[in-house]
Protein backbone atom coordinates (compact mmCIF):
# COMPACT_ATOMS: atom_id res chain seq x y z
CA UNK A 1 -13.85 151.96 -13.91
CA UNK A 2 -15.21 148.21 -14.76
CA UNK A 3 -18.81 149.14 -13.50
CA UNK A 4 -18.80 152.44 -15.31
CA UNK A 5 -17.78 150.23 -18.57
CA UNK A 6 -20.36 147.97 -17.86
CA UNK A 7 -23.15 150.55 -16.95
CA UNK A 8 -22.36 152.38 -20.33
CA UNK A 9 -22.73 148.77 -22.40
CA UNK A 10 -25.89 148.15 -21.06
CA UNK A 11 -27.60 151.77 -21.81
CA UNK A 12 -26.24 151.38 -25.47
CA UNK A 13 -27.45 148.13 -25.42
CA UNK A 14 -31.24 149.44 -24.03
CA UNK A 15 -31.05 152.18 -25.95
CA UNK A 16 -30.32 149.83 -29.53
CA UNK A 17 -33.04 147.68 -28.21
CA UNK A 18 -35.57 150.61 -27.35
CA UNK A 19 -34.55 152.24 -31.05
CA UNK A 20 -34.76 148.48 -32.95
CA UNK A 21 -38.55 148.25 -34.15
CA UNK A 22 -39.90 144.70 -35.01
CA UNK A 23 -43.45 144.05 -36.46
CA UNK A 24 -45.54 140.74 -36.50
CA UNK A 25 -47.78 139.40 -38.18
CA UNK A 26 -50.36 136.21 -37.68
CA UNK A 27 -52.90 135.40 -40.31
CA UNK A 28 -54.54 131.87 -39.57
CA UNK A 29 -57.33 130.24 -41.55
CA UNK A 30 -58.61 127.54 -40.50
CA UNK A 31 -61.89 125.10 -39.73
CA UNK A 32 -63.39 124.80 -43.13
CA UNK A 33 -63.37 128.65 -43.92
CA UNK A 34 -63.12 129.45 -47.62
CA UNK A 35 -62.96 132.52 -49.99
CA UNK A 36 -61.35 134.62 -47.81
CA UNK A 37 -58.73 137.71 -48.91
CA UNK A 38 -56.02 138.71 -46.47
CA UNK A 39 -53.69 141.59 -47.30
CA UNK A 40 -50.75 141.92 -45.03
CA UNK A 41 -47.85 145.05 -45.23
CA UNK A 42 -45.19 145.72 -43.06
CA UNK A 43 -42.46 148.36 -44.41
CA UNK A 44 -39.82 150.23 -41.85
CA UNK A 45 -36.65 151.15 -42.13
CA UNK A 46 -33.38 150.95 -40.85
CA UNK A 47 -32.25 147.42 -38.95
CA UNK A 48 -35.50 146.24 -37.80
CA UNK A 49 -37.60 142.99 -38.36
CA UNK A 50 -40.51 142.05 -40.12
CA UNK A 51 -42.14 138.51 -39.43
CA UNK A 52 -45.03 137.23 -41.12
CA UNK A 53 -47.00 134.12 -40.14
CA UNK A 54 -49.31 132.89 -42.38
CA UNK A 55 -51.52 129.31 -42.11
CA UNK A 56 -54.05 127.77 -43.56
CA UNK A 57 -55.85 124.60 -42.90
CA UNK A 58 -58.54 121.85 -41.75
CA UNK A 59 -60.14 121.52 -45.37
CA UNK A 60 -59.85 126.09 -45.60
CA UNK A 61 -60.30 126.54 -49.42
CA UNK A 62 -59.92 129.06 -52.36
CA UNK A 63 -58.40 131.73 -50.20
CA UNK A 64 -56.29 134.56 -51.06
CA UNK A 65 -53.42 135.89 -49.00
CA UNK A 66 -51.04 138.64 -50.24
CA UNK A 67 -47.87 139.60 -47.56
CA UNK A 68 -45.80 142.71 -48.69
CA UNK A 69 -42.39 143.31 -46.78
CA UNK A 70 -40.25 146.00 -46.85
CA UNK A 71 -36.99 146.73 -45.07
CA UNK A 72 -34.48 144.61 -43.28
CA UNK A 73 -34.72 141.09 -41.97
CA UNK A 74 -37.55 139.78 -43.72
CA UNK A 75 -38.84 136.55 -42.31
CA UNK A 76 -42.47 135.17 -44.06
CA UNK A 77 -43.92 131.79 -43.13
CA UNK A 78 -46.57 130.10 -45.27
CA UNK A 79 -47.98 126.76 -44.02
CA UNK A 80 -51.07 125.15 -45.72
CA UNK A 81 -52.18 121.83 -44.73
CA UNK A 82 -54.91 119.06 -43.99
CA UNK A 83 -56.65 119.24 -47.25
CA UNK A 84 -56.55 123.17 -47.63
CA UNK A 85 -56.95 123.78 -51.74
CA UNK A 86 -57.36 125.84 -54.44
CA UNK A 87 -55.48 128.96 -52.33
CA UNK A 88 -53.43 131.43 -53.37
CA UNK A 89 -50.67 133.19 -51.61
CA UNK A 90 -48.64 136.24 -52.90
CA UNK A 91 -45.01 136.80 -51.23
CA UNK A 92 -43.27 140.13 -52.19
CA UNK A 93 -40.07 140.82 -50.08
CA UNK A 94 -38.13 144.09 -50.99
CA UNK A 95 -34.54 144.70 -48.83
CA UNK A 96 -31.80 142.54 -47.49
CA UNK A 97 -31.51 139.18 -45.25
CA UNK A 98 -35.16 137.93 -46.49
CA UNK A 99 -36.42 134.33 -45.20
CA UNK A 100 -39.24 132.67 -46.61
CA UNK A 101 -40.83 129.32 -46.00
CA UNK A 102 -43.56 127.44 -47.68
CA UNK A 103 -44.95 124.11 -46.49
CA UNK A 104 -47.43 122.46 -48.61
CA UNK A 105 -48.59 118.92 -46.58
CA UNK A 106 -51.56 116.90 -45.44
CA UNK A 107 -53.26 116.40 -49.29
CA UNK A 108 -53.56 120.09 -49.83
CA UNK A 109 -54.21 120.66 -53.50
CA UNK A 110 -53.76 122.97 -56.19
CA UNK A 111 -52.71 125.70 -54.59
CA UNK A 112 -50.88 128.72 -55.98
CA UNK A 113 -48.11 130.42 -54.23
CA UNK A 114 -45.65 133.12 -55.76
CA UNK A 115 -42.75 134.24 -54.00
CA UNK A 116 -40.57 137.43 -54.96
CA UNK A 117 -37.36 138.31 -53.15
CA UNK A 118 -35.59 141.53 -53.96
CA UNK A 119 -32.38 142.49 -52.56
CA UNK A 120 -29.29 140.33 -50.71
CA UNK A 121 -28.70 137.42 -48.76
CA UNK A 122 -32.29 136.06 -49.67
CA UNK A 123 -33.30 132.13 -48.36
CA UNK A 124 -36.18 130.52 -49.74
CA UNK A 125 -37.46 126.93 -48.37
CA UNK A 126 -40.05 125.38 -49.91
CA UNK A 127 -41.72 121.61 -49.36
CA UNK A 128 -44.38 120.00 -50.74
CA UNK A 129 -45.26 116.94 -48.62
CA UNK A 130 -47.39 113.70 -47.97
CA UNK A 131 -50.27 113.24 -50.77
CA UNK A 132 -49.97 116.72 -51.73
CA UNK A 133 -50.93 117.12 -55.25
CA UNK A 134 -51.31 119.98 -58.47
CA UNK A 135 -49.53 122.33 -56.54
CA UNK A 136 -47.78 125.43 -58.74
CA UNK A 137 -44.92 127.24 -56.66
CA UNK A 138 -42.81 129.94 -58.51
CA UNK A 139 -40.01 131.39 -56.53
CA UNK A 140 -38.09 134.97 -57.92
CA UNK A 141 -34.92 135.72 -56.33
CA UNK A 142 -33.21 139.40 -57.18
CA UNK A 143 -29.84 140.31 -56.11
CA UNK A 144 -26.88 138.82 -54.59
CA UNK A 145 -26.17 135.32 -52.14
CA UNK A 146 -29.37 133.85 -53.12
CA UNK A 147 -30.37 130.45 -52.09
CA UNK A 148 -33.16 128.56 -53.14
CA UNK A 149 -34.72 125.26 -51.73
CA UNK A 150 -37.16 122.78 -52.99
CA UNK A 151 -38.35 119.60 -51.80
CA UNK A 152 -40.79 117.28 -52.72
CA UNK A 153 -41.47 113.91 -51.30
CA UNK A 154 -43.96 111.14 -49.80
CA UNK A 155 -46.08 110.64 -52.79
CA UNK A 156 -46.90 114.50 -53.49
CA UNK A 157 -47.39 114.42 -57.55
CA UNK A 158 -47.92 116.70 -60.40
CA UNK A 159 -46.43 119.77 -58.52
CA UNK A 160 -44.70 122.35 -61.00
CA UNK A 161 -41.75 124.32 -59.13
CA UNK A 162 -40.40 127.03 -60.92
CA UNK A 163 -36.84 129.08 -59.72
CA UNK A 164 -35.41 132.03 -60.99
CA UNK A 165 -32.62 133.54 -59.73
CA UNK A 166 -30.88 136.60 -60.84
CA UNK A 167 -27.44 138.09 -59.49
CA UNK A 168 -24.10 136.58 -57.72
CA UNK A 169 -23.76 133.68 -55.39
CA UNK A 170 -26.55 131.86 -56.33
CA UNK A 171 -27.06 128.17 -55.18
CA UNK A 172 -30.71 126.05 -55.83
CA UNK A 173 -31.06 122.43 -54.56
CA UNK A 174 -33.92 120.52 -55.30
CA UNK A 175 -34.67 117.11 -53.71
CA UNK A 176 -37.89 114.78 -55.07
CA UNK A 177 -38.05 111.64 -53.29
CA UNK A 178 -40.65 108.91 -51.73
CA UNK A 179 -42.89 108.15 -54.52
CA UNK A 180 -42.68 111.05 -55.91
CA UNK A 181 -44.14 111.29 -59.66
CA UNK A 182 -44.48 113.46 -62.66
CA UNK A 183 -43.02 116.32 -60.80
CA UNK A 184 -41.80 119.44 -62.92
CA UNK A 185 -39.43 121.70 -61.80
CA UNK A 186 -37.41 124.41 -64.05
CA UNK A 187 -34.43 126.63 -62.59
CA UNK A 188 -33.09 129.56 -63.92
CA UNK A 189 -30.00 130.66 -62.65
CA UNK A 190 -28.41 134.31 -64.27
CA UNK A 191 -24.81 135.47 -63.03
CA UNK A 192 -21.88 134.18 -61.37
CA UNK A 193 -20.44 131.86 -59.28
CA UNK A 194 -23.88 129.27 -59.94
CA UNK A 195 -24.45 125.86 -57.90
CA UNK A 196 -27.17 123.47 -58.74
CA UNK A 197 -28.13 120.65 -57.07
CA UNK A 198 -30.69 118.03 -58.15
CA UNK A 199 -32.03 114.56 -56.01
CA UNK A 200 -34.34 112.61 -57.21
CA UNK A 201 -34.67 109.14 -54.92
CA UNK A 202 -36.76 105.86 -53.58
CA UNK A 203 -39.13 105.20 -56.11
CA UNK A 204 -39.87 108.87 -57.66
CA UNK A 205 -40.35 108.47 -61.42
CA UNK A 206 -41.40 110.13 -64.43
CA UNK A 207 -40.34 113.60 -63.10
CA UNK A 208 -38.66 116.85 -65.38
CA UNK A 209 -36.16 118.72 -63.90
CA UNK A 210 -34.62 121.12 -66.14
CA UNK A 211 -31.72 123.66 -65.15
CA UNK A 212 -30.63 126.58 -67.10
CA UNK A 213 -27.02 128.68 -65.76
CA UNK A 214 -26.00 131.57 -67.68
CA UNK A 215 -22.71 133.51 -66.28
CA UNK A 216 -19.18 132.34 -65.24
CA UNK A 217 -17.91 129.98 -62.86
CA UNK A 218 -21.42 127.28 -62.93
CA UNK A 219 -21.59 123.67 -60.84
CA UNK A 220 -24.37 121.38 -61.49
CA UNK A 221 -24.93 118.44 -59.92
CA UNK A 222 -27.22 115.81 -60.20
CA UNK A 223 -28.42 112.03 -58.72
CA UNK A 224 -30.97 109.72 -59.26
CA UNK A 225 -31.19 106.76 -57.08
CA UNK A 226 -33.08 103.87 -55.01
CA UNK A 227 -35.58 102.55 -58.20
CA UNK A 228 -36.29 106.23 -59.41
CA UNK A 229 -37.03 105.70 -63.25
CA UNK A 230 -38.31 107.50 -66.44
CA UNK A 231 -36.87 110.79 -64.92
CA UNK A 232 -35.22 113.73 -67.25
CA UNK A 233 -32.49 115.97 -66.51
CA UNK A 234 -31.80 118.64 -68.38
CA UNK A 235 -28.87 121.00 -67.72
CA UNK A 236 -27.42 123.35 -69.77
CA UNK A 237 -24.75 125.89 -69.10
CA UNK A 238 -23.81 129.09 -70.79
């Protein structure tokens, strides 16, 4: 009776894994290569997986990428480094449990990258790192159990970060630190049961952080430490 129990779990389990359909993506720029336009589009239904990689770098400039998702279990990666500038990537997820991760690093400047999440349980990372400067990053978030990160650090200036987050369970954190300066970063937070949580530390000054919660039930919480000076905080709850 045991091997018949066992025989049966592991044709449902071949049979969930022959049915489950995954698709991949890998867009890589690289080696001085500029003015390029990459369209990537993945929809399917159902409990599958999209996964999008997208990466840029070694001085690539002034390229365009634009990664459409549909379905469930949305995962897009974004990495643009070693002096890569002036690019601009498009994120559009539409469904439930979406990932997405940006890394900005390596004095990549000015680049332009818009991120829209529809649906629940959405996660969005994003850093901006290590003399990276100019750089505009706006970040959507639709629906329920959104989370939101942001972090800035090792002398990366002049970056504007802008969060908006509409629905229940939302929670942004936003971290600036290392010689930081003259950051700007604006969340928007629209619903209930808001958390907001703002670092700003070792030497960062002159940066704007300004935090907007509309809805019921809203935490906000914010530190500046370690010779950070000239920063302002706004928060303001409704």
């Amino acid at each position: 009776m045991r091997k018949f129990v066992l025989l049966t779990a592991a044709c449902l389990f071949a049979v969930f894994a022959m049915a489950q359909t995954e698709n991949k993506s890998s867009v890589s720029i690289s080696g001085d290569s500029d003015d390029n336009e990459v369209v990537v589009k993945q929809d399917i239904d159902g409990d599958d997986v999209n996964v999008s990689n997208v990466d840029i770098f070694d001085e690539s400039d002034e390229n365009e990428v634009k990664v459409n998702q549909q379905g469930e279990n949305l995962d897009s990666d974004v990495e643009i480094s070693y002096e890569s500038s002036g690019n601009d990537v498009d994120v559009d997820q539409d469904g439930e449990d979406h990932d997405s991760d940006v890394l900005i690093t390596e004095e990549s400047m000015a680049n332009d990258v818009d991120i829209t999440q529809e649906g629940e349980d959405n996660e969005s990372d994003v850093t901006i790192a290590d003399d990276s400067w100019w750089n505009d990053v706006n970040v959507n978030q639709d629906g329920e159990d959104n989370e939101s990160d942001v972090l800035v650090y090792t002398d990366s200036d002049l970056n504007t970060v802008d969060v908006d987050q509409d629905g229940d369970g939302l929670e942004s954190e936003v971290e600036i630190g290392i010689l930081s300066d003259l950051n700007e970063v604006t969340i928007n937070q629209d619903g209930e049961d808001h958390e907001s949580s703002v670092f700003i530390f070792v030497d960062s000054n002159s940066n704007t952080v300004d935090v907007e919660q509309d809805g019921d039930y809203s935490t906000s919480d914010v530190e500046i430490s370690f010779g950070s000076d000239g920063n302002m905080i706004e928060v303001e709850q409704q």
